[in-house]
C-alpha atoms as a PDB file:
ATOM      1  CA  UNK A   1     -25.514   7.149 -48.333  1.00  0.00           C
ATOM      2  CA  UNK A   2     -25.411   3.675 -47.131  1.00  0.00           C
ATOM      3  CA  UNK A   3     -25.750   2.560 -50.656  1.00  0.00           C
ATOM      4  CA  UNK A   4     -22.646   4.251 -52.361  1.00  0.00           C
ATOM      5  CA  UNK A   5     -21.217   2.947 -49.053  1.00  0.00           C
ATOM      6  CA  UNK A   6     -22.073  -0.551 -50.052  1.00  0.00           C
ATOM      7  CA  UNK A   7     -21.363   0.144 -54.165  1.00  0.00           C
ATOM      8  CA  UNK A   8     -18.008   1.782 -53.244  1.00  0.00           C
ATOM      9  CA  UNK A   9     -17.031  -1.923 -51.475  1.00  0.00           C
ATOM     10  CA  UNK A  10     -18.617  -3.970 -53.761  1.00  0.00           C
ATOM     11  CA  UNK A  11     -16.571  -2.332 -56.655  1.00  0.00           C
ATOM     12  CA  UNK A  12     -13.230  -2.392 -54.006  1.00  0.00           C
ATOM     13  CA  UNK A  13     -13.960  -6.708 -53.798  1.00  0.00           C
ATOM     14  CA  UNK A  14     -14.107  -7.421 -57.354  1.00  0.00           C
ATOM     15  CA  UNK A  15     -11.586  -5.060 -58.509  1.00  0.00           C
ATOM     16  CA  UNK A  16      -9.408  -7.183 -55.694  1.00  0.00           C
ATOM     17  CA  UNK A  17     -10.777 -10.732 -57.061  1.00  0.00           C
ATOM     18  CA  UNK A  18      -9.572  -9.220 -60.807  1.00  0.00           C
ATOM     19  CA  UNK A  19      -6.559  -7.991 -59.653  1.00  0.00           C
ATOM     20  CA  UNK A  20      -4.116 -10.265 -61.146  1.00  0.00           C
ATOM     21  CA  UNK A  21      -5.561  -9.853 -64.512  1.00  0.00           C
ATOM     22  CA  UNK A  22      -6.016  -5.780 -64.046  1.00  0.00           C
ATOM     23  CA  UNK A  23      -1.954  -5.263 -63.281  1.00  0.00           C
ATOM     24  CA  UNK A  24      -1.872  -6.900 -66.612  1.00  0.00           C
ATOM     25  CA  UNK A  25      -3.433  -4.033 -68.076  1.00  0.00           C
ATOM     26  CA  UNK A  26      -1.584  -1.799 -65.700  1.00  0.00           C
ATOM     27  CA  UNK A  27      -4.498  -0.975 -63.748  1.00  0.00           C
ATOM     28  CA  UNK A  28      -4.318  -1.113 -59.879  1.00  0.00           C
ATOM     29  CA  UNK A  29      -0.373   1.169 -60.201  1.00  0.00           C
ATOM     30  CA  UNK A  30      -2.096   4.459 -60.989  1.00  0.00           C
ATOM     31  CA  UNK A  31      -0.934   7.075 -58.722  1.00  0.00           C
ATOM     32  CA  UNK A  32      -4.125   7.344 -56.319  1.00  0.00           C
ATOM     33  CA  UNK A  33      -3.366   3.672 -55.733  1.00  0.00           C
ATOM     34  CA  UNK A  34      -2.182   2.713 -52.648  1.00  0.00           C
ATOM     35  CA  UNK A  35      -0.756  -0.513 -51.384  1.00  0.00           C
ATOM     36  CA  UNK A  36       1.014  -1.441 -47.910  1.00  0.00           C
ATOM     37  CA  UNK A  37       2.067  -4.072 -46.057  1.00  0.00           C
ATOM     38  CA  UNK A  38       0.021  -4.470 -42.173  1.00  0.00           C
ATOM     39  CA  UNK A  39       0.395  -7.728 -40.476  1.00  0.00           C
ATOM     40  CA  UNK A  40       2.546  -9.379 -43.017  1.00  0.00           C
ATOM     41  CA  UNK A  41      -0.006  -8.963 -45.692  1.00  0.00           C
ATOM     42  CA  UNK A  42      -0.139  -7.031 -48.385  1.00  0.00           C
ATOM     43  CA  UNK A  43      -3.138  -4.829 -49.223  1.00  0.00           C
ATOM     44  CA  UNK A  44      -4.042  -2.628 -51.994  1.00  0.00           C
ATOM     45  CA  UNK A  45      -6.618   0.023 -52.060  1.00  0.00           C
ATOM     46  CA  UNK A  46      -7.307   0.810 -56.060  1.00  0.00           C
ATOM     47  CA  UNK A  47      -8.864   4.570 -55.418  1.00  0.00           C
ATOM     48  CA  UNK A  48      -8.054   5.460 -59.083  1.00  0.00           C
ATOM     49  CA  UNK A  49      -8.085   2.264 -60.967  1.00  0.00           C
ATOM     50  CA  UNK A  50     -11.890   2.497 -59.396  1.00  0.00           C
ATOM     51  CA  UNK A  51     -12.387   5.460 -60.768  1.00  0.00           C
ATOM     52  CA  UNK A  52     -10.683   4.901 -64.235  1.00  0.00           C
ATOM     53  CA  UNK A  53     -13.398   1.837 -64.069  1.00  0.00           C
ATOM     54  CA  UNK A  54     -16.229   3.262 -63.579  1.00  0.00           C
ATOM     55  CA  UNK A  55     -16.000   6.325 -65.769  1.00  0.00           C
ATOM     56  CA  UNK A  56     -15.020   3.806 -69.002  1.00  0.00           C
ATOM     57  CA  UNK A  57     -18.230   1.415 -68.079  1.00  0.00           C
ATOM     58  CA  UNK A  58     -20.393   4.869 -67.759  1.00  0.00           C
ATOM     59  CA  UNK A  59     -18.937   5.928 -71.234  1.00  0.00           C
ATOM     60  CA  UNK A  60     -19.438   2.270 -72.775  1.00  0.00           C
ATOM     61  CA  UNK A  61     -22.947   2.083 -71.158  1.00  0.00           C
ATOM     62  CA  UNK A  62     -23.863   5.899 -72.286  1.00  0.00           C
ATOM     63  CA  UNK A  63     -22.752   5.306 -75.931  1.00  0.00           C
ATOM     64  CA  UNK A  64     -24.579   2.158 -76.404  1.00  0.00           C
END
């Protein structure tokens, strides 16, 4: 468990880092997004932009 606990994060920091170029694509606005403001910064927690990931890299991976 501690491992899909540290995959799960991993995946939340570098969909974070790619951010800017995702909301090109229109990633990271996906209803099961969520972003809010706390202590005059904004943070964004991309639940289904994660999950839109990972099942397109699973499909790439699986048909190659």
């Amino acid at each position: 468990m501690v491992r899909w606990l540290i995959v799960v994060f991993l995946a939340l920091v570098l969909i974070e880092g790619l951010a800017p170029w995702l909301r090109r694509l229109g990633l990271g606005r996906l209803p099961g997004d969520f972003r809010f403001r706390l202590w005059g910064r904004e943070w964004s927690i991309p639940l289904a932009s994660t999950v839109l990931l990972s099942v397109l890299i699973t499909l790439a991976l699986k048909w190659l």
